[in-house]
PDB file of N, CA and C in Angstrom:
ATOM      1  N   UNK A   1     -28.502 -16.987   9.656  1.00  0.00           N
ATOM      2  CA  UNK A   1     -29.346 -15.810   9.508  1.00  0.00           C
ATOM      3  C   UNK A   1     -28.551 -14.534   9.813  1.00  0.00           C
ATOM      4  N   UNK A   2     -27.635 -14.533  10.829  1.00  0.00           N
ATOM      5  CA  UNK A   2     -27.106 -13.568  11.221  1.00  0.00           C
ATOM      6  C   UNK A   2     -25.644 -12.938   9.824  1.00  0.00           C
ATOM      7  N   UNK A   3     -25.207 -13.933   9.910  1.00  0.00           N
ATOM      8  CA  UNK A   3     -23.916 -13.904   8.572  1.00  0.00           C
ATOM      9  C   UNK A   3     -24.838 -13.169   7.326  1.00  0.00           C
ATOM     10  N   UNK A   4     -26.025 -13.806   6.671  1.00  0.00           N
ATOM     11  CA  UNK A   4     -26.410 -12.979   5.942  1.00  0.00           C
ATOM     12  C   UNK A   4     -27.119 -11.654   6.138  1.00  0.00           C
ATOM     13  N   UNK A   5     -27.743 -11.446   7.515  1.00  0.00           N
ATOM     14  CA  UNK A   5     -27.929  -9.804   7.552  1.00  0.00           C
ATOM     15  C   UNK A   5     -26.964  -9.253   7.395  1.00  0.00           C
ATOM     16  N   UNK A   6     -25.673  -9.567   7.804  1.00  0.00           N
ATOM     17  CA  UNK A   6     -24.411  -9.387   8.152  1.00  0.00           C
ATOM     18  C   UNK A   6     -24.035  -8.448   6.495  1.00  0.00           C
ATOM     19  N   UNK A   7     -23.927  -9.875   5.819  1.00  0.00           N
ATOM     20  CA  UNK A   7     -23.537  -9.599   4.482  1.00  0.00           C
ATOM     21  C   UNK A   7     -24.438  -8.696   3.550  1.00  0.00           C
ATOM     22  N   UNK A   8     -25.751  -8.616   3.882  1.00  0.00           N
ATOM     23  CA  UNK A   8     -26.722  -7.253   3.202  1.00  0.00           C
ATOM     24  C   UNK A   8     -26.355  -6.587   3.482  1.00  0.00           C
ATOM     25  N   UNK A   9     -26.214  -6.266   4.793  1.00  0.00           N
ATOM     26  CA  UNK A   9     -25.731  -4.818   5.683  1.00  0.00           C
ATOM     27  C   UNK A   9     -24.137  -4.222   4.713  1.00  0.00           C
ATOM     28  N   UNK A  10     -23.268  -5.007   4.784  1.00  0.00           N
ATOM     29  CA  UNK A  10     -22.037  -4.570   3.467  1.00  0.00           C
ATOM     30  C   UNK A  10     -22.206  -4.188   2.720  1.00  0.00           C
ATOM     31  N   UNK A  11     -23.513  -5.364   1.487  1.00  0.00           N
ATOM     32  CA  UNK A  11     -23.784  -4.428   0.576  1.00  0.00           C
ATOM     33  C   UNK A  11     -24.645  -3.661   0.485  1.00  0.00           C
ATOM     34  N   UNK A  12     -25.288  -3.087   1.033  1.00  0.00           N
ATOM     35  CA  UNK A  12     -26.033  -2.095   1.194  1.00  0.00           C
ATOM     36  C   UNK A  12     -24.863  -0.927   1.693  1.00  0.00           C
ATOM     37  N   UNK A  13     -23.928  -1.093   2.436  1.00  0.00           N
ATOM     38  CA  UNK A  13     -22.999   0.330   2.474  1.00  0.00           C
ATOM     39  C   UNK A  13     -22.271   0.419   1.035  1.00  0.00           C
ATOM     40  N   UNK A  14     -22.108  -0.456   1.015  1.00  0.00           N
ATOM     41  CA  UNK A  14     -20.876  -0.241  -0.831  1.00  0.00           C
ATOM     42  C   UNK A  14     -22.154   0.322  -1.726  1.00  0.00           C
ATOM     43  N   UNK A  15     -23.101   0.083  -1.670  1.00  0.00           N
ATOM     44  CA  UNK A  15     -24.143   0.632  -2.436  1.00  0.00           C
ATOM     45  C   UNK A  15     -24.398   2.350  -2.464  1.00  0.00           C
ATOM     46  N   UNK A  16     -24.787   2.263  -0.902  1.00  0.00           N
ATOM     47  CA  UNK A  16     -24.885   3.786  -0.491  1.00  0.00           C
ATOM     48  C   UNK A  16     -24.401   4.526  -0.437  1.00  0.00           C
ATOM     49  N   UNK A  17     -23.029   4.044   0.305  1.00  0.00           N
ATOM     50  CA  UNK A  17     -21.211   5.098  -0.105  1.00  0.00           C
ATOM     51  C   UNK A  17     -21.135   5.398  -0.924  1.00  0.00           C
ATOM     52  N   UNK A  18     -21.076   3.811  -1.799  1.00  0.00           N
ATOM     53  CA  UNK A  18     -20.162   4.368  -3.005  1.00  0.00           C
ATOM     54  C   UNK A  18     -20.972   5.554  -4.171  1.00  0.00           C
ATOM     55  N   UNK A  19     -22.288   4.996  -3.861  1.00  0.00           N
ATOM     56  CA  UNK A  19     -23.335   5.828  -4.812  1.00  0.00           C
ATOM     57  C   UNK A  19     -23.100   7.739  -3.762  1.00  0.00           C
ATOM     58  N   UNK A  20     -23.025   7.476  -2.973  1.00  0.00           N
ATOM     59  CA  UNK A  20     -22.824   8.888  -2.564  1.00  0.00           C
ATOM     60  C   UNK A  20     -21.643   9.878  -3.216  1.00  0.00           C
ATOM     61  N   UNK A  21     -20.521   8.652  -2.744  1.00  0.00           N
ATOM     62  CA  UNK A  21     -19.261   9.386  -3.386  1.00  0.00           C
ATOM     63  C   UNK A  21     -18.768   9.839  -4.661  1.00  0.00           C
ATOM     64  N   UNK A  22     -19.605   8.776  -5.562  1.00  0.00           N
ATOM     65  CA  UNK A  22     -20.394   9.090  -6.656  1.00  0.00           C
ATOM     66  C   UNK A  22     -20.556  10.209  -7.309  1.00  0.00           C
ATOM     67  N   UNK A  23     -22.012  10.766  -6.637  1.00  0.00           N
ATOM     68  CA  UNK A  23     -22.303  11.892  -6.699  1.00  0.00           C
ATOM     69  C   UNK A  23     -21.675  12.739  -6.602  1.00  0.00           C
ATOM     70  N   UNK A  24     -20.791  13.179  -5.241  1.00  0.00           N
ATOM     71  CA  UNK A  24     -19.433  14.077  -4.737  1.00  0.00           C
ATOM     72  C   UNK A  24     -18.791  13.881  -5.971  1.00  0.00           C
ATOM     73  N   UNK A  25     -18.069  12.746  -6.626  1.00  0.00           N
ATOM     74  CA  UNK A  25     -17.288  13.388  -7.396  1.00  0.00           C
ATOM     75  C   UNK A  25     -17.522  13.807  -8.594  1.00  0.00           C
ATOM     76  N   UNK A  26     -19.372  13.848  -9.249  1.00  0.00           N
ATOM     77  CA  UNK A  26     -19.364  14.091 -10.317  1.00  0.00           C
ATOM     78  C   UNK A  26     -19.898  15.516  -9.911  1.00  0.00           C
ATOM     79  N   UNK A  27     -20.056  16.230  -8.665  1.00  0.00           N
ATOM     80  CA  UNK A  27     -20.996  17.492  -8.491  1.00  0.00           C
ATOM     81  C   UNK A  27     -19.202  18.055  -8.030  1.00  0.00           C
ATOM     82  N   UNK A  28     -18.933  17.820  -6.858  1.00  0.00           N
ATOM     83  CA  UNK A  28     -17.955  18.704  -6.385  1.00  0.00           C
ATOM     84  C   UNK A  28     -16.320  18.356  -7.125  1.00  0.00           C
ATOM     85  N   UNK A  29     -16.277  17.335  -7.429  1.00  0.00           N
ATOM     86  CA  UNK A  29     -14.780  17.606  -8.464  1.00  0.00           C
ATOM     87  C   UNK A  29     -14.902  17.414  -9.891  1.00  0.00           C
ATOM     88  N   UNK A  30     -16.116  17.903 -10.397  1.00  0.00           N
ATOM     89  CA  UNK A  30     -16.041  18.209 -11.666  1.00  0.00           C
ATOM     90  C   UNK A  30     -16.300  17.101 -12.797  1.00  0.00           C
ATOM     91  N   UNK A  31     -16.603  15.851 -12.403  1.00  0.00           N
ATOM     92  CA  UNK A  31     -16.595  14.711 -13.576  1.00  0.00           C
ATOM     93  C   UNK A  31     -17.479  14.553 -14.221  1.00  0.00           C
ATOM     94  N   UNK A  32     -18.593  15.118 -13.940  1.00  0.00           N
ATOM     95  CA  UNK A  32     -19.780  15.331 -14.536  1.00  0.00           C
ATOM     96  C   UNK A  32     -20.863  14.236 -14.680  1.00  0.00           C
ATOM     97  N   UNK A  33     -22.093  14.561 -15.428  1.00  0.00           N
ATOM     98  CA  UNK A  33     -23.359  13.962 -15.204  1.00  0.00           C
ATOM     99  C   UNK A  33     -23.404  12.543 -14.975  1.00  0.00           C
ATOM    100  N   UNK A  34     -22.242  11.825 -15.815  1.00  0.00           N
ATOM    101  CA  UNK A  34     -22.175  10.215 -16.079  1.00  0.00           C
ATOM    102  C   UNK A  34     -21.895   9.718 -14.734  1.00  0.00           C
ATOM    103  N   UNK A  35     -20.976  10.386 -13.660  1.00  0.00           N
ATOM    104  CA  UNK A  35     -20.664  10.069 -12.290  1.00  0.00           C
ATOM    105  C   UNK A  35     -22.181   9.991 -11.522  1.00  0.00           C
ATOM    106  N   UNK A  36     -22.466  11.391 -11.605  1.00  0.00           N
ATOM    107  CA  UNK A  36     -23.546  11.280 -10.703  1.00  0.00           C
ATOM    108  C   UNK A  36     -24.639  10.276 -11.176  1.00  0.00           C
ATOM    109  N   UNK A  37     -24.669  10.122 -12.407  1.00  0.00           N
ATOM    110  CA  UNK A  37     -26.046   9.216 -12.795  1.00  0.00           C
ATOM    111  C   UNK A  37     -25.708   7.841 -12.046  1.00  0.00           C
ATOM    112  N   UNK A  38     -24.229   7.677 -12.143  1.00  0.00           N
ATOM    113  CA  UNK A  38     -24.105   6.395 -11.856  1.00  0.00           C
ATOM    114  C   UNK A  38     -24.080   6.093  -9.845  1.00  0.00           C
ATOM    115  N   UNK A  39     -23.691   7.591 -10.052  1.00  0.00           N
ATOM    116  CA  UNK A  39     -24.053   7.342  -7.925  1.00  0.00           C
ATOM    117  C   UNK A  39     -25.624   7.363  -7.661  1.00  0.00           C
ATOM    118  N   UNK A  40     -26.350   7.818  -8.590  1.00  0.00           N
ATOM    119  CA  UNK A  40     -28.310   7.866  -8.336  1.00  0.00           C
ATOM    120  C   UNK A  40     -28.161   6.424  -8.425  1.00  0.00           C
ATOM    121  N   UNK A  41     -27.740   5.505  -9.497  1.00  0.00           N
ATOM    122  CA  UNK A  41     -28.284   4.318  -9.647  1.00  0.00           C
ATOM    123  C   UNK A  41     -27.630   3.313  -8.302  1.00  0.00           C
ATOM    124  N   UNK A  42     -26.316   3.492  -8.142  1.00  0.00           N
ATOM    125  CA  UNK A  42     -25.890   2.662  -7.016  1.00  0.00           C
ATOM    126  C   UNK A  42     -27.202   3.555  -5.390  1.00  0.00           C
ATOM    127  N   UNK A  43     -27.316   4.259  -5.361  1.00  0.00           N
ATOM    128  CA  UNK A  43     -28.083   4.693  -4.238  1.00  0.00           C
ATOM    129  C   UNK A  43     -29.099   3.744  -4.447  1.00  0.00           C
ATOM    130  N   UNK A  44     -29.829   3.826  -5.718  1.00  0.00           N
ATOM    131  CA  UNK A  44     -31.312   2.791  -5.879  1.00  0.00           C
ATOM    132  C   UNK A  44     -30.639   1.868  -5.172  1.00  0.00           C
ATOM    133  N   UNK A  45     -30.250   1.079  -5.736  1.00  0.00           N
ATOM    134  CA  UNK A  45     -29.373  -0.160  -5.691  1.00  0.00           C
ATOM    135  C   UNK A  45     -28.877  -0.565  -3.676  1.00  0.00           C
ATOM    136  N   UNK A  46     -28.681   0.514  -3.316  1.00  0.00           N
ATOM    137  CA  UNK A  46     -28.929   0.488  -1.756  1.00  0.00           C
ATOM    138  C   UNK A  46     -30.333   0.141  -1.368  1.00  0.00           C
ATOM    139  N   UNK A  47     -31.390   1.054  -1.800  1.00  0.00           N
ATOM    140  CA  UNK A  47     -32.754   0.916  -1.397  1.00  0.00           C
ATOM    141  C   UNK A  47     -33.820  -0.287  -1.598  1.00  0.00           C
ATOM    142  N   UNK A  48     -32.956  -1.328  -2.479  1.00  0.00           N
ATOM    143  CA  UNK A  48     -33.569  -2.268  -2.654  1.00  0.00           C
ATOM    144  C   UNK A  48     -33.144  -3.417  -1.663  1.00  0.00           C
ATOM    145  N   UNK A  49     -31.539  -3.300  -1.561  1.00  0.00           N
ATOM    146  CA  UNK A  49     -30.760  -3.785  -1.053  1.00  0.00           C
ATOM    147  C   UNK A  49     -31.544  -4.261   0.280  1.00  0.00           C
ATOM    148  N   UNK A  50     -31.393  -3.004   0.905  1.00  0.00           N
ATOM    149  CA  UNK A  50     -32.067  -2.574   1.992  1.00  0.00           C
ATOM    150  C   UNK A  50     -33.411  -4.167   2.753  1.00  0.00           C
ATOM    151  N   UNK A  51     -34.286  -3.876   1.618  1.00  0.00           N
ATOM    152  CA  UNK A  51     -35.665  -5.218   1.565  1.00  0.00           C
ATOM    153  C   UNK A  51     -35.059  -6.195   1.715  1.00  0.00           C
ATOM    154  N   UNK A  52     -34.067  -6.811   1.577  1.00  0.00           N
ATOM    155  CA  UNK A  52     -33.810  -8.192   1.374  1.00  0.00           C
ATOM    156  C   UNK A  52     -33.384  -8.507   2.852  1.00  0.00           C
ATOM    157  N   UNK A  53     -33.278  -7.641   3.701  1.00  0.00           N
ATOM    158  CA  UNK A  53     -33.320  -8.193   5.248  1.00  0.00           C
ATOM    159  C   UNK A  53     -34.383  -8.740   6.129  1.00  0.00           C
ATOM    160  N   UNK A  54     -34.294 -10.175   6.664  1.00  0.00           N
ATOM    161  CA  UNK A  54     -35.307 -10.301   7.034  1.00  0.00           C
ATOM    162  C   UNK A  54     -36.396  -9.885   7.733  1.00  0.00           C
ATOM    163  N   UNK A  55     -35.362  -8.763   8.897  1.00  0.00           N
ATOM    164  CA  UNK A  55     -36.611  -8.407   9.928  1.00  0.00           C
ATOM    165  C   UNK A  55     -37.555  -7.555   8.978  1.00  0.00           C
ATOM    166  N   UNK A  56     -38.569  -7.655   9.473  1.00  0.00           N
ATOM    167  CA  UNK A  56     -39.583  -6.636   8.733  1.00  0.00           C
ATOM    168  C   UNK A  56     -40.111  -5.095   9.070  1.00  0.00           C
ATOM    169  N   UNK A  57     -38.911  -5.109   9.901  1.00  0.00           N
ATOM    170  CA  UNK A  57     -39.386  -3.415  10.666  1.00  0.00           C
ATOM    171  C   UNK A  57     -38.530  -2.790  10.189  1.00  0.00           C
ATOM    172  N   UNK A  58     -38.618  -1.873   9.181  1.00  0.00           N
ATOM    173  CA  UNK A  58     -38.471  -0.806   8.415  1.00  0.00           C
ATOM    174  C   UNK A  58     -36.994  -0.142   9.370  1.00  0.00           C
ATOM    175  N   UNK A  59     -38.142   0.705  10.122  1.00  0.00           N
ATOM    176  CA  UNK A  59     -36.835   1.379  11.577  1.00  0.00           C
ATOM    177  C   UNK A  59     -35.785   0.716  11.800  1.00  0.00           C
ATOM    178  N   UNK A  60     -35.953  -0.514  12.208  1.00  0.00           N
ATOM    179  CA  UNK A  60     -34.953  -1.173  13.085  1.00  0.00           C
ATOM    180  C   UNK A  60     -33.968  -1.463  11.872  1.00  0.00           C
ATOM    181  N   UNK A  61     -34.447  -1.558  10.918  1.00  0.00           N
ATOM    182  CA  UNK A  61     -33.270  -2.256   9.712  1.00  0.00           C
ATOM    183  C   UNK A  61     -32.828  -0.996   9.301  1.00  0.00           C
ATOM    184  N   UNK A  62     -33.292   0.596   9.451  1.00  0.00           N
ATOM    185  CA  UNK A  62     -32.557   1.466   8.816  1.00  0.00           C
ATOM    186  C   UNK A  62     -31.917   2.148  10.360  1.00  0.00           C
ATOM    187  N   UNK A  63     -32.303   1.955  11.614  1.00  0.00           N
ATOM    188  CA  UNK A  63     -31.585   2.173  12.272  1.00  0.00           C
ATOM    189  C   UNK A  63     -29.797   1.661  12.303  1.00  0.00           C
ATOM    190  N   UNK A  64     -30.279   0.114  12.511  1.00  0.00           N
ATOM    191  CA  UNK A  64     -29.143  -0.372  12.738  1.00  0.00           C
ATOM    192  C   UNK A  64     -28.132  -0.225  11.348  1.00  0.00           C
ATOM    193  N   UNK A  65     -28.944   0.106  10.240  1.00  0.00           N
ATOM    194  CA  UNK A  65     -27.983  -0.005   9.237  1.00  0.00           C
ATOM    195  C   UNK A  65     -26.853   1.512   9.042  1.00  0.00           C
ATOM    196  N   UNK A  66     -27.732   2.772   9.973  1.00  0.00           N
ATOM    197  CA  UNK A  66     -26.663   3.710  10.516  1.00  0.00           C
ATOM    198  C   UNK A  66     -25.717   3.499  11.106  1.00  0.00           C
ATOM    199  N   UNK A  67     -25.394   2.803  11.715  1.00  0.00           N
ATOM    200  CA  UNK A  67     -24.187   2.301  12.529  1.00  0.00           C
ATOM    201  C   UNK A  67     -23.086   1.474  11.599  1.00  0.00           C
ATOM    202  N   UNK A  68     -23.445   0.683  10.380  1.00  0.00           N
ATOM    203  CA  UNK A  68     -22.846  -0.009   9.359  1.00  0.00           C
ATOM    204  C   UNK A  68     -22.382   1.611   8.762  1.00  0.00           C
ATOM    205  N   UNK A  69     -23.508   1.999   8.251  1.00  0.00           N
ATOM    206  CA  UNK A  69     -23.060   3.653   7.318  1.00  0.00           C
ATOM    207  C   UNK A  69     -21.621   4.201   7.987  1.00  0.00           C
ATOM    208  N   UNK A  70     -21.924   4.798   9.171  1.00  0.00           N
ATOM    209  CA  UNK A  70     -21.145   5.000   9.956  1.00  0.00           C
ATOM    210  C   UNK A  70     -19.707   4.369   9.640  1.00  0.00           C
ATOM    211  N   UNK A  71     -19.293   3.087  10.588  1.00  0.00           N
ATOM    212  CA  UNK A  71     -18.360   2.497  10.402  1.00  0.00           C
ATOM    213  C   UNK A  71     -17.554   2.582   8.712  1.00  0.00           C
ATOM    214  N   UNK A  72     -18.736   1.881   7.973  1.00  0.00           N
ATOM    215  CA  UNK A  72     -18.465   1.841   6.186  1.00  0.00           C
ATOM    216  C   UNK A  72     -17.785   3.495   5.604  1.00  0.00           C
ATOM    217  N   UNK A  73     -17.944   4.042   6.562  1.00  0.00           N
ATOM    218  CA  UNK A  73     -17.826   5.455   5.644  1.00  0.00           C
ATOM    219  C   UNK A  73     -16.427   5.643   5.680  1.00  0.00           C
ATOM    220  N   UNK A  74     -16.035   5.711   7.285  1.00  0.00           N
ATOM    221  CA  UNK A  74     -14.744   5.522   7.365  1.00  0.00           C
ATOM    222  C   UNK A  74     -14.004   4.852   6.661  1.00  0.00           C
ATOM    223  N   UNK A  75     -14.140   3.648   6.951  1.00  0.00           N
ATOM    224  CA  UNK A  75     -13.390   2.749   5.462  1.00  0.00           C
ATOM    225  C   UNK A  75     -13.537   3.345   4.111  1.00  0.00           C
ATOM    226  N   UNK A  76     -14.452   3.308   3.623  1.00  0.00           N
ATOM    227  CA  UNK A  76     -14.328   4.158   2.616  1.00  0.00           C
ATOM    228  C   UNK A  76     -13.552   4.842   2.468  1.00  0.00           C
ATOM    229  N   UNK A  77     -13.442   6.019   3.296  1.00  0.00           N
ATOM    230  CA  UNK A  77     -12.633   7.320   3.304  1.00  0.00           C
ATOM    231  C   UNK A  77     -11.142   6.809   3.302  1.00  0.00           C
ATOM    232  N   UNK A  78     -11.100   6.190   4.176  1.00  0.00           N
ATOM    233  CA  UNK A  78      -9.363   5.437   4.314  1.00  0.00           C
ATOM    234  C   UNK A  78      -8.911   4.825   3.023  1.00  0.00           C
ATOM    235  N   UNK A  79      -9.920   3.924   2.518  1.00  0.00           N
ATOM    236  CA  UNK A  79      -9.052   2.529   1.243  1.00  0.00           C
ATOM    237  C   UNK A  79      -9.370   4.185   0.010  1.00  0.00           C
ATOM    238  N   UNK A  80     -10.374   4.341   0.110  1.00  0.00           N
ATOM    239  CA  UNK A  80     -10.305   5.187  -1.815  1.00  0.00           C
ATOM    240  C   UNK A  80     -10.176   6.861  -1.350  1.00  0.00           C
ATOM    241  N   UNK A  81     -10.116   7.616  -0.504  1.00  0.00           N
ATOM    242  CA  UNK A  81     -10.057   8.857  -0.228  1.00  0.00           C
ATOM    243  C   UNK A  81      -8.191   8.695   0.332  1.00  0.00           C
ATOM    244  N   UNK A  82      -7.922   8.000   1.119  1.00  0.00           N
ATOM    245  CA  UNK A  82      -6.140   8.192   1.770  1.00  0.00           C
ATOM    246  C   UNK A  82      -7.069   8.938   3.244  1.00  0.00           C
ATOM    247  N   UNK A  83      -7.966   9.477   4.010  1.00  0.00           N
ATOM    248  CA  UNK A  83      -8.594   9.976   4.771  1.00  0.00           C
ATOM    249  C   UNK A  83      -8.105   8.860   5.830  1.00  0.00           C
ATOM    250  N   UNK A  84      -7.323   9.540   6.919  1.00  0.00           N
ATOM    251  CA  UNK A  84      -6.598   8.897   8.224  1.00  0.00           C
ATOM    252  C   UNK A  84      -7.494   8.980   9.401  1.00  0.00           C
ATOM    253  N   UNK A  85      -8.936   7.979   9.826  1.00  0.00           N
ATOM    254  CA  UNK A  85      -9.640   8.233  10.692  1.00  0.00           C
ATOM    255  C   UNK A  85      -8.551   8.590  12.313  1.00  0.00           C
ATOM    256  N   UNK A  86      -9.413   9.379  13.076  1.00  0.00           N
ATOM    257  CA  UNK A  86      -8.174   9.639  14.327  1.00  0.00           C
ATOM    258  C   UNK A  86      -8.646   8.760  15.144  1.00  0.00           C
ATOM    259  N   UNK A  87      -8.622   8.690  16.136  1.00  0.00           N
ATOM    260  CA  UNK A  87      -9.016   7.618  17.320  1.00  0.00           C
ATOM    261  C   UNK A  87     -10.376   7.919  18.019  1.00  0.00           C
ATOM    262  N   UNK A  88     -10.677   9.234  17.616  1.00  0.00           N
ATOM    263  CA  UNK A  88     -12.242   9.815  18.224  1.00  0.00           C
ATOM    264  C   UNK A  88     -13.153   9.059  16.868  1.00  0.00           C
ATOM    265  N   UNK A  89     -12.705   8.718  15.787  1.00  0.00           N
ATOM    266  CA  UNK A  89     -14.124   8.247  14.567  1.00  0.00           C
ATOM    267  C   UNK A  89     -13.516   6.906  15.162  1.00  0.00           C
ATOM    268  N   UNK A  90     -12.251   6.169  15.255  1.00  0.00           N
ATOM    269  CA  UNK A  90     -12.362   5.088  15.746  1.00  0.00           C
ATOM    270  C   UNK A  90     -13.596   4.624  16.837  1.00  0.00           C
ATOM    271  N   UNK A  91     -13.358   5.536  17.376  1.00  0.00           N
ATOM    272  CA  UNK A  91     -14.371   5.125  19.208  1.00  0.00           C
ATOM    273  C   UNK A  91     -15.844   5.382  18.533  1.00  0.00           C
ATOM    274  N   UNK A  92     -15.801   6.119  18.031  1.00  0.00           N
ATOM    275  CA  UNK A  92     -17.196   6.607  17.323  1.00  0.00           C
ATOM    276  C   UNK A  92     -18.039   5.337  16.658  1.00  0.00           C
ATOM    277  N   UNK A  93     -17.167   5.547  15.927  1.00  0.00           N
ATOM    278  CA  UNK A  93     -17.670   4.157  15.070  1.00  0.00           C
ATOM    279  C   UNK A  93     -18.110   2.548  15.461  1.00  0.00           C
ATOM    280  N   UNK A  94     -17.228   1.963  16.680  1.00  0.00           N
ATOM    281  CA  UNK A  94     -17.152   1.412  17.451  1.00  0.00           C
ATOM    282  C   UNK A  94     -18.464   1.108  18.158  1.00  0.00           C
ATOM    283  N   UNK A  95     -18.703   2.305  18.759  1.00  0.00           N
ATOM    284  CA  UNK A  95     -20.111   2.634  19.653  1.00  0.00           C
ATOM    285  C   UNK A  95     -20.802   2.232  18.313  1.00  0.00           C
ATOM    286  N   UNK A  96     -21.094   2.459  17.276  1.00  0.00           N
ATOM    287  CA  UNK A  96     -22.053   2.717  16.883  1.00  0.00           C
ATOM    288  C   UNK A  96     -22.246   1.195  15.983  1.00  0.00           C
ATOM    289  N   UNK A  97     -21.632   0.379  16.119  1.00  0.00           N
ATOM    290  CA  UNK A  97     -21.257  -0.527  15.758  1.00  0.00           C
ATOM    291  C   UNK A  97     -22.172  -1.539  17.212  1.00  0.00           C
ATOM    292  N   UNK A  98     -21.445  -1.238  18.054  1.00  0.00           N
ATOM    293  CA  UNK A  98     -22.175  -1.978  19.502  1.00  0.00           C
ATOM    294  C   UNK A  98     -23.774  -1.672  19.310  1.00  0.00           C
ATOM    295  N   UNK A  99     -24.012  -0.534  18.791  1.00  0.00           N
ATOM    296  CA  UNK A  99     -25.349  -0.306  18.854  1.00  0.00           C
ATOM    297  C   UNK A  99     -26.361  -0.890  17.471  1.00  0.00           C
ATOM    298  N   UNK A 100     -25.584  -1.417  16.243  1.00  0.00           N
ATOM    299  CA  UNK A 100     -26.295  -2.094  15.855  1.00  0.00           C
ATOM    300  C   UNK A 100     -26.416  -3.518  16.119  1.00  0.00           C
ATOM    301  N   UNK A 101     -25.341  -4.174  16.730  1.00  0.00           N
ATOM    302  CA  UNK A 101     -25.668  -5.292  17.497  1.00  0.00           C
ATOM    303  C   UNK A 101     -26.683  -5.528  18.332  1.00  0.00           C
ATOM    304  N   UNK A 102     -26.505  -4.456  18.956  1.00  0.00           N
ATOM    305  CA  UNK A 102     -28.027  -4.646  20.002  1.00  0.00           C
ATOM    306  C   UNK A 102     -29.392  -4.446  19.459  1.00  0.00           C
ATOM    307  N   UNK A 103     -29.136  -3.273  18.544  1.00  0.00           N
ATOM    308  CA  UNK A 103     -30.477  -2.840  17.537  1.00  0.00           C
ATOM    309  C   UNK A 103     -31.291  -4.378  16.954  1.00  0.00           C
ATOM    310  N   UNK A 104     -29.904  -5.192  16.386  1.00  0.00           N
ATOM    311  CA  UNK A 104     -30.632  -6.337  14.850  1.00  0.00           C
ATOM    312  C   UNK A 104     -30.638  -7.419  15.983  1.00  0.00           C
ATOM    313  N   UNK A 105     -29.500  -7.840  16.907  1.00  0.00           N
ATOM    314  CA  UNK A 105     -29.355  -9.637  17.025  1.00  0.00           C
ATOM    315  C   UNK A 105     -29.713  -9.628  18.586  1.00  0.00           C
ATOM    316  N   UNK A 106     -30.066  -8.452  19.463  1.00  0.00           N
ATOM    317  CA  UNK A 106     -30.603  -9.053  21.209  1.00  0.00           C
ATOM    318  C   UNK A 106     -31.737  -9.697  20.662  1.00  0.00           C
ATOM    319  N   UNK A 107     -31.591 -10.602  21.442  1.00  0.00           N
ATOM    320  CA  UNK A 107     -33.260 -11.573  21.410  1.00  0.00           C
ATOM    321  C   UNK A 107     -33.881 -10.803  22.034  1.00  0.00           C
ATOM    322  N   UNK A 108     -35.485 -11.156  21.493  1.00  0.00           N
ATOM    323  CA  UNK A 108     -36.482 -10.483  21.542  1.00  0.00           C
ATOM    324  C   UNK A 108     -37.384 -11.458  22.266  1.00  0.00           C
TER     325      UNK A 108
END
């Protein structure tokens, strides 16, 4: 159970990133409408994503999935931007990482 929240939680960031970055590059570097259409559709494509986790509390699954965003973004930025996180988004990320652990998998 845990491996596959695990694995929604991924794709749901490659969804959301990438559909973000998407957007960025068809609004702010110029590539135009076909980019962004295609970052609206990967965003959907997050929001559905999203449902397929089991817990059923809305919050807690978009809480903890800030902390994935988080972490995911960085990567992002590093593998397809060249963006050199410093050791403060390291720690950052980290924390926020600890905090969706506790958010999705403390027993209840």
């Amino acid at each position: 159970m845990t491996l596959r929240s695990l694995l929604l939680f991924v794709v749901a960031a490659f969804a959301e990133i990438g559909g973000a970055w998407l957007v960025w590059q068809g609004v702010r570097e110029h590539r135009g409408v076909v980019w962004v259409g295609a970052g609206i559709v990967a965003l959907g494509a997050y929001g559905f994503v999203a449902t397929l986790q089991s817990d059923a509390n809305f919050g807690r699954i978009l809480a903890a999935y800030g902390g994935i965003f988080v972490a995911g973004s960085l990567v992002w930025g590093r593998v397809v931007d060249g963006f050199r996180p410093d050791r403060f988004d390291l720690a950052g990320s980290a924390i926020c990482l600890i905090g969706v652990g506790v958010i999705m998998y403390a027993p209840r």
